[in-house]
PDB file of N, CA and C in Angstrom:
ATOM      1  N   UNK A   1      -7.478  25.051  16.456  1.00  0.00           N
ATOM      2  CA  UNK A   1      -7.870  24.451  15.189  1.00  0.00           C
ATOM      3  C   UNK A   1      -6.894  24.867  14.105  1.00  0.00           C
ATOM      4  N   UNK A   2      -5.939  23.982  13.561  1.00  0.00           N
ATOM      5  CA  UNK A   2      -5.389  24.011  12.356  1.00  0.00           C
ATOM      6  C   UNK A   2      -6.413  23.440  11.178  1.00  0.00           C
ATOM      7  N   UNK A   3      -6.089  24.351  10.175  1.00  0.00           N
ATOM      8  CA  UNK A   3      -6.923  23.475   9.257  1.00  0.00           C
ATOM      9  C   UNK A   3      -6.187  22.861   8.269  1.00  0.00           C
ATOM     10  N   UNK A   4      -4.517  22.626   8.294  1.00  0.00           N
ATOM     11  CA  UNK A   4      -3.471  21.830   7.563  1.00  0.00           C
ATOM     12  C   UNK A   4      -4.382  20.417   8.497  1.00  0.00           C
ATOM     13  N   UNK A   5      -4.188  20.509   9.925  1.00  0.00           N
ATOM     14  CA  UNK A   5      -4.339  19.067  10.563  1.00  0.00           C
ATOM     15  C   UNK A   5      -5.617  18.569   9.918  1.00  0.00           C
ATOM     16  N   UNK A   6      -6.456  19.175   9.966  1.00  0.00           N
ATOM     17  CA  UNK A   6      -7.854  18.880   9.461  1.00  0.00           C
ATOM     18  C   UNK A   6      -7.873  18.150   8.970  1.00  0.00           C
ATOM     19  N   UNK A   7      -7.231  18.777   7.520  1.00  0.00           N
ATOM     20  CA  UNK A   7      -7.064  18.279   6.109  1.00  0.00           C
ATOM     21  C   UNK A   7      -6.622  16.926   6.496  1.00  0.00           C
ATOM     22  N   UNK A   8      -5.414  16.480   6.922  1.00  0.00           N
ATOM     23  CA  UNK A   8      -4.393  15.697   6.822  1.00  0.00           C
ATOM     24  C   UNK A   8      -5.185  14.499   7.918  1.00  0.00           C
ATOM     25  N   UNK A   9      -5.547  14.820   8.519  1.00  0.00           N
ATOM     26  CA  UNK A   9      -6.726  13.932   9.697  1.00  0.00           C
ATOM     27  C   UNK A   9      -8.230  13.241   8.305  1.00  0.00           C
ATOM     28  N   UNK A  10      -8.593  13.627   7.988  1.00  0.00           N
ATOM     29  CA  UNK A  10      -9.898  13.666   6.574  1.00  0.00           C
ATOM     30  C   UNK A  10      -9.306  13.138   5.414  1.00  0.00           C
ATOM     31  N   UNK A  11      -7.565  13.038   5.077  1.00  0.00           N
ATOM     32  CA  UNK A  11      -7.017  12.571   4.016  1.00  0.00           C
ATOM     33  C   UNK A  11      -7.031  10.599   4.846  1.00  0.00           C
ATOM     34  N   UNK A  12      -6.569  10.732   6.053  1.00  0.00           N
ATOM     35  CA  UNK A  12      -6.150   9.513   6.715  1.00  0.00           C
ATOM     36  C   UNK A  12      -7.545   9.029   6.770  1.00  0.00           C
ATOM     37  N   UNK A  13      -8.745   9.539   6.850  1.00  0.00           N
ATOM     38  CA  UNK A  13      -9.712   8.949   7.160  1.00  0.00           C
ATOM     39  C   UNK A  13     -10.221   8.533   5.566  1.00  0.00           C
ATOM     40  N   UNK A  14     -10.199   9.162   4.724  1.00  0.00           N
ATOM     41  CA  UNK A  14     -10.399   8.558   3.625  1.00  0.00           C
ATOM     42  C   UNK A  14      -9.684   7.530   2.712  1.00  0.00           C
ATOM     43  N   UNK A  15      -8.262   7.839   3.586  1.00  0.00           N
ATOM     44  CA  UNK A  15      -7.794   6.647   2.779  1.00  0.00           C
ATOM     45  C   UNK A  15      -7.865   5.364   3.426  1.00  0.00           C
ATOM     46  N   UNK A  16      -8.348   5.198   4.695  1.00  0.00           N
ATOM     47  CA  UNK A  16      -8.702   3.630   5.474  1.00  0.00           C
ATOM     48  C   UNK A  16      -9.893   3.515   5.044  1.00  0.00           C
ATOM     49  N   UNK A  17     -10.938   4.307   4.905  1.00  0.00           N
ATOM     50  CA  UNK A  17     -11.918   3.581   4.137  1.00  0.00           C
ATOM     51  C   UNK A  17     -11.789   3.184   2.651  1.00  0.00           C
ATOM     52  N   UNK A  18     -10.913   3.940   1.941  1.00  0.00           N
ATOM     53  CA  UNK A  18     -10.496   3.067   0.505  1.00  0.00           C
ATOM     54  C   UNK A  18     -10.165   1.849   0.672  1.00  0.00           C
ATOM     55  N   UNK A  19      -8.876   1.835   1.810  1.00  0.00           N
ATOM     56  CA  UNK A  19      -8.251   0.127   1.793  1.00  0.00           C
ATOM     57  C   UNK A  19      -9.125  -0.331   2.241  1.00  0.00           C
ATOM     58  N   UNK A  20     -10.388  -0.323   3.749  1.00  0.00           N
ATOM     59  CA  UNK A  20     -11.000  -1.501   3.512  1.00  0.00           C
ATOM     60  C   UNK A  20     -12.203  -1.522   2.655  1.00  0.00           C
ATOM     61  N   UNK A  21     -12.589  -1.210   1.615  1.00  0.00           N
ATOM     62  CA  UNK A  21     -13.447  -1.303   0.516  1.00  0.00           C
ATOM     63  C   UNK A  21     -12.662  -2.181   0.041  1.00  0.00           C
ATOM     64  N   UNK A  22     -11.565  -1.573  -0.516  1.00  0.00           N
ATOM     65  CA  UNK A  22     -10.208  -2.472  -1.415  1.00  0.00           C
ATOM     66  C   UNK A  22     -10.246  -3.785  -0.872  1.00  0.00           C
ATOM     67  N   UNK A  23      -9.820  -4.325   0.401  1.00  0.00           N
ATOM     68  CA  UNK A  23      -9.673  -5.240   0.628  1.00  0.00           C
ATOM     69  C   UNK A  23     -10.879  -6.437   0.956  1.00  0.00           C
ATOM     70  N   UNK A  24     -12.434  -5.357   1.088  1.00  0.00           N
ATOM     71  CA  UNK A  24     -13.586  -6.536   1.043  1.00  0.00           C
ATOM     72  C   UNK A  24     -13.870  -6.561  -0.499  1.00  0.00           C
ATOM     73  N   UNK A  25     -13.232  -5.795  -0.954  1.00  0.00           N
ATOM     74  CA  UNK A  25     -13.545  -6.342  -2.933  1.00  0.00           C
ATOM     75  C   UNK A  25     -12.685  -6.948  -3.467  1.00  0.00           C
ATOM     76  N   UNK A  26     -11.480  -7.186  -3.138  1.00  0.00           N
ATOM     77  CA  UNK A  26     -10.208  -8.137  -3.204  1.00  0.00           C
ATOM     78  C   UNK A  26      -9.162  -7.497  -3.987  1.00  0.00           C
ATOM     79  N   UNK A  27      -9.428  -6.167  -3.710  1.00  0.00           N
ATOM     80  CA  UNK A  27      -8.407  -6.043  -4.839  1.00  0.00           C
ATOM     81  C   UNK A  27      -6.754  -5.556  -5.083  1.00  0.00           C
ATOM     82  N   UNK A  28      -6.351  -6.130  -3.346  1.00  0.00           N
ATOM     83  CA  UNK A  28      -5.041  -6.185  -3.278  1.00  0.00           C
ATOM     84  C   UNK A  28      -4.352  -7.845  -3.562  1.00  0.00           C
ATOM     85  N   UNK A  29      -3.102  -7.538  -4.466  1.00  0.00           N
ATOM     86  CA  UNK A  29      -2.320  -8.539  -5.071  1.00  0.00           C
ATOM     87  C   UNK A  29      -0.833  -8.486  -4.871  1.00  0.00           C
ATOM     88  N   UNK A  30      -0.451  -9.721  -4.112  1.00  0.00           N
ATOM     89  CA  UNK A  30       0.503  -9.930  -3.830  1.00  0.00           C
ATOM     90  C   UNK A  30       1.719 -10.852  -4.491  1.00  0.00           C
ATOM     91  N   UNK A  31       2.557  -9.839  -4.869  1.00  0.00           N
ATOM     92  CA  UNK A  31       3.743 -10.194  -5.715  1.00  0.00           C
ATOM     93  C   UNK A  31       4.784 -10.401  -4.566  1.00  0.00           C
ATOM     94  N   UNK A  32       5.901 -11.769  -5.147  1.00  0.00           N
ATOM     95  CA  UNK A  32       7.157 -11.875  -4.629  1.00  0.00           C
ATOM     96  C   UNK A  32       7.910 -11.826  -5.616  1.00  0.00           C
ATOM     97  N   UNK A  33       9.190 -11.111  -5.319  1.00  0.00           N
ATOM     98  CA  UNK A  33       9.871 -10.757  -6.077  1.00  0.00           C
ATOM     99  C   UNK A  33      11.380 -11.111  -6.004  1.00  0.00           C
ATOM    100  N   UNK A  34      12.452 -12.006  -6.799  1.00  0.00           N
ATOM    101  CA  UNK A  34      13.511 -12.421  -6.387  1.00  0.00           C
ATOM    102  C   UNK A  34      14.592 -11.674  -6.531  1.00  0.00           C
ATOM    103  N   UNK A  35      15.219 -11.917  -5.279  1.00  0.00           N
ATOM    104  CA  UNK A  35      16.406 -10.740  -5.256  1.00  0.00           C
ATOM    105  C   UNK A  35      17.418 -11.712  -5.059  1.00  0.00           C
ATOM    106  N   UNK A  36      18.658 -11.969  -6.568  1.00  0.00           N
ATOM    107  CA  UNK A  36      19.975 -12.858  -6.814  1.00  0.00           C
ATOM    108  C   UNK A  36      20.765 -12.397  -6.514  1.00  0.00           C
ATOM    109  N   UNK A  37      21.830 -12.662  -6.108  1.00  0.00           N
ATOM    110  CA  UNK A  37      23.270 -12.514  -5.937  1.00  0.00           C
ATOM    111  C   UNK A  37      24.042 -11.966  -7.385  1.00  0.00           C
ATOM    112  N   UNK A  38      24.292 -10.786  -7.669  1.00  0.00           N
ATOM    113  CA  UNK A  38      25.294 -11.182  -9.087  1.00  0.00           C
ATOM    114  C   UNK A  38      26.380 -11.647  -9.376  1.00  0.00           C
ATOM    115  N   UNK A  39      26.830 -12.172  -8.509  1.00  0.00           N
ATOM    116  CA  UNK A  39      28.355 -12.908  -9.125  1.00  0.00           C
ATOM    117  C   UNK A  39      27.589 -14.543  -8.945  1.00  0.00           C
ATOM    118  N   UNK A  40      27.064 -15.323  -8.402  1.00  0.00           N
ATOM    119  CA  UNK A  40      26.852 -16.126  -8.283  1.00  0.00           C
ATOM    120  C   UNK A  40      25.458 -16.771  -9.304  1.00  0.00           C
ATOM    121  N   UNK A  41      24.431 -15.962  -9.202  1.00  0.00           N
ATOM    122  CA  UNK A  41      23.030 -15.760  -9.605  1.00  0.00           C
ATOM    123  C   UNK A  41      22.544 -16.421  -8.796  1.00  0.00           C
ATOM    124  N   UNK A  42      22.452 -17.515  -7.493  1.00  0.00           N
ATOM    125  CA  UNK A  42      21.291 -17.744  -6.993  1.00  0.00           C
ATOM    126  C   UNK A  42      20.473 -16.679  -6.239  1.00  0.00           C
ATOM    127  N   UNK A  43      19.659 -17.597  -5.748  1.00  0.00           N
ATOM    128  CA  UNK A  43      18.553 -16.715  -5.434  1.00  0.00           C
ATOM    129  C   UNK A  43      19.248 -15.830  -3.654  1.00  0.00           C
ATOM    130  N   UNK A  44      19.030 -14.486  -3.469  1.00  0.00           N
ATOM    131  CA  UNK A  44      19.923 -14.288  -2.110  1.00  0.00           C
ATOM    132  C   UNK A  44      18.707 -14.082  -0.623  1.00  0.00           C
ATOM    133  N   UNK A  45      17.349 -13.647  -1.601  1.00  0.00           N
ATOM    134  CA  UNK A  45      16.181 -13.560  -0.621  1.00  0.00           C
ATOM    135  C   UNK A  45      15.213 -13.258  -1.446  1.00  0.00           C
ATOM    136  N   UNK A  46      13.691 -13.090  -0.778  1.00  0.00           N
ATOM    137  CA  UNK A  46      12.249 -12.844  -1.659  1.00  0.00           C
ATOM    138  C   UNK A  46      11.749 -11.674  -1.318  1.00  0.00           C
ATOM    139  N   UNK A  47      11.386 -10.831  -1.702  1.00  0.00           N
ATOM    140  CA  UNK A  47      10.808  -9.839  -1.073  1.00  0.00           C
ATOM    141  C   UNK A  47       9.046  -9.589  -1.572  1.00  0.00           C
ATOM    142  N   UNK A  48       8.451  -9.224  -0.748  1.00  0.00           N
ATOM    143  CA  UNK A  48       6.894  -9.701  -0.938  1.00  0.00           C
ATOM    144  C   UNK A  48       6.270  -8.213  -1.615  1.00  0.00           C
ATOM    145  N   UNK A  49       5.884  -7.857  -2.087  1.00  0.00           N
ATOM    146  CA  UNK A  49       5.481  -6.427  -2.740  1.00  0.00           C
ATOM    147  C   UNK A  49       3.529  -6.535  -2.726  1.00  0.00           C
ATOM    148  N   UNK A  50       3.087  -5.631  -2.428  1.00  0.00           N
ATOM    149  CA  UNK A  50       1.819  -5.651  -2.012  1.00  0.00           C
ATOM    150  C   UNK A  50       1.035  -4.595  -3.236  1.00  0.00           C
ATOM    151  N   UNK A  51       0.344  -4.790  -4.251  1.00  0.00           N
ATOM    152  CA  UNK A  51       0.004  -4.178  -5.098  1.00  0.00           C
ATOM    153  C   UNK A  51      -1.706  -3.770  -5.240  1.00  0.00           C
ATOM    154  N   UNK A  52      -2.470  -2.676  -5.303  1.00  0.00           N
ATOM    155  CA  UNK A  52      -3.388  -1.904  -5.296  1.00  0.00           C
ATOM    156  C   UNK A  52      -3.915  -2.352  -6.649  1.00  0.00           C
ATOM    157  N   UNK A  53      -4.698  -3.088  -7.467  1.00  0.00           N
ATOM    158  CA  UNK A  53      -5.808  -2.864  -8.657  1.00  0.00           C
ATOM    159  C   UNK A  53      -6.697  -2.201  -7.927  1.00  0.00           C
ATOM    160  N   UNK A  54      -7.249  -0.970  -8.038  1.00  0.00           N
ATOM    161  CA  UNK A  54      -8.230  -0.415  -8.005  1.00  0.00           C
ATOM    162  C   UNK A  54      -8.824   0.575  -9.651  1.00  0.00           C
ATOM    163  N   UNK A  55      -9.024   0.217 -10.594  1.00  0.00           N
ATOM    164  CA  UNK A  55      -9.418   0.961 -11.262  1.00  0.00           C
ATOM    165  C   UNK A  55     -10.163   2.635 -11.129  1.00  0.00           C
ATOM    166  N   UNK A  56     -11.217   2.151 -10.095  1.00  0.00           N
ATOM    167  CA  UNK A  56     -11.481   3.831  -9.830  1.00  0.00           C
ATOM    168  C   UNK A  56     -10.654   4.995  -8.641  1.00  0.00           C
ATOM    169  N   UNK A  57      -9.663   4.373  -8.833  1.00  0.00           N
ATOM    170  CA  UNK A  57      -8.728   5.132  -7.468  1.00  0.00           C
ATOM    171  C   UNK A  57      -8.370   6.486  -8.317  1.00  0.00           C
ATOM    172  N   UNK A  58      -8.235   7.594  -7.888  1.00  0.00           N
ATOM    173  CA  UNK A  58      -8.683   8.668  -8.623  1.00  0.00           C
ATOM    174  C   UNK A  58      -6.576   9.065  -8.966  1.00  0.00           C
ATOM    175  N   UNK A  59      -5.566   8.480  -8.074  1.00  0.00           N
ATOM    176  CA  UNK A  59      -4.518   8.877  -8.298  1.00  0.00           C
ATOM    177  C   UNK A  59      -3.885   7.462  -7.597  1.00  0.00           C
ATOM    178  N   UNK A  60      -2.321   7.112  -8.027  1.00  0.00           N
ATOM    179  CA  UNK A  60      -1.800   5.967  -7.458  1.00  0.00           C
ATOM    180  C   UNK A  60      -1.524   6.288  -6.083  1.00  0.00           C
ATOM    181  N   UNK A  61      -1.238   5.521  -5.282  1.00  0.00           N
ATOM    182  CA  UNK A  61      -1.597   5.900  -3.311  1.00  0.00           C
ATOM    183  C   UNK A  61      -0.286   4.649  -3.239  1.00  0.00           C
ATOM    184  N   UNK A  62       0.850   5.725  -2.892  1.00  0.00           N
ATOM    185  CA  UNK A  62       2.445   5.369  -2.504  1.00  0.00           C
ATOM    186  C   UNK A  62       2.379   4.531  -1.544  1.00  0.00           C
ATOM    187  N   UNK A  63       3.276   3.056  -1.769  1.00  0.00           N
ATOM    188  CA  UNK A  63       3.459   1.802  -1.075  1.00  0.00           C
ATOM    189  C   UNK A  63       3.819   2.557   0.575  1.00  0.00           C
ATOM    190  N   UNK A  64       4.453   3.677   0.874  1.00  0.00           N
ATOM    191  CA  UNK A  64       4.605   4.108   2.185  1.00  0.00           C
ATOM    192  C   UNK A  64       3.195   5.055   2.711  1.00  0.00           C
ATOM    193  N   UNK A  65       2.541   5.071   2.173  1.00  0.00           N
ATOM    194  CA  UNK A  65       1.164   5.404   2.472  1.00  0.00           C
ATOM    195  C   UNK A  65       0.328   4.532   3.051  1.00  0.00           C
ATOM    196  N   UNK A  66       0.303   3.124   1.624  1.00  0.00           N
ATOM    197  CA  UNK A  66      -0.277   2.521   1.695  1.00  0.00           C
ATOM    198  C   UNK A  66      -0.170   2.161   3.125  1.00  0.00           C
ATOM    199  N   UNK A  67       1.056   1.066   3.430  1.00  0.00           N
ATOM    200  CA  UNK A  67       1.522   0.325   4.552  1.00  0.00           C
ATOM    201  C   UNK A  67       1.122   1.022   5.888  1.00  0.00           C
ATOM    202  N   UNK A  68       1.637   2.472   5.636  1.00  0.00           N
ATOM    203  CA  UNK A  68       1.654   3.174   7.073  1.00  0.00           C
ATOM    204  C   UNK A  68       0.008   3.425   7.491  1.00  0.00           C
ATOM    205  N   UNK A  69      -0.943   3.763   6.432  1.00  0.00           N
ATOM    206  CA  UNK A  69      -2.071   3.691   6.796  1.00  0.00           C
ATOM    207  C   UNK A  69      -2.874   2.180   7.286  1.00  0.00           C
ATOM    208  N   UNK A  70      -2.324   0.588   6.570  1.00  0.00           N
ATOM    209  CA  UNK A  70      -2.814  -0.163   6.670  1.00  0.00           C
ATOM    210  C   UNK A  70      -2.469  -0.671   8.149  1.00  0.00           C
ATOM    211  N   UNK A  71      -1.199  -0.351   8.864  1.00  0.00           N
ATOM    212  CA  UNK A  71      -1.092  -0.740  10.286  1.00  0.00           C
ATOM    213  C   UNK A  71      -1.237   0.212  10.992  1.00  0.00           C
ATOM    214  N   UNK A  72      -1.786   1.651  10.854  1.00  0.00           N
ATOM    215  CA  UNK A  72      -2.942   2.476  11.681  1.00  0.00           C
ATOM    216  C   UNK A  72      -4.165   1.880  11.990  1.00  0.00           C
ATOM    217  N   UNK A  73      -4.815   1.529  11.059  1.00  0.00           N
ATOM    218  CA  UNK A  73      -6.223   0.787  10.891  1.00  0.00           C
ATOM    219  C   UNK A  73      -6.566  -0.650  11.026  1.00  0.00           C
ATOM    220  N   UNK A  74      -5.275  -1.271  11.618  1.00  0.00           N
ATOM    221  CA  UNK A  74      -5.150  -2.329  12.151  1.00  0.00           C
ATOM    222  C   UNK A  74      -5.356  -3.587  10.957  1.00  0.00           C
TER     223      UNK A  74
END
């Protein structure tokens, strides 16, 4: 028994039940975002950015958190 793993096992479990609360209350929002060429300015690709409104989220929860927890939890 580590109790770092514990912790870190009880952090993962709380944060998949945040996202799916989050996501049966709707409150992920999805931004695309354009990425131009600068010598030219068109457009060169889109990139999709996945954004958290949660008002009562007690601290912001990092896009590599987010993601890595959301394809743990399927």
């Amino acid at each position: 028994f580590e109790p770092a793993l514990d912790a870190a096992a009880r952090e993962r479990l709380r944060l998949e039940h945040l996202v799916r609360e989050g996501l049966a209350r709707g409150e992920f929002e999805l931004h695309y975002q354009p990425l131009i060429h600068l010598r030219g300015g068109g457009l060169r690709a889109v990139e999709a950015l996945l954004r958290w409104r949660n008002p009562a989220r007690e601290a912001p929860v990092s896009p590599d958190r987010l993601v890595a927890q959301a394809e743990r939890a399927g």
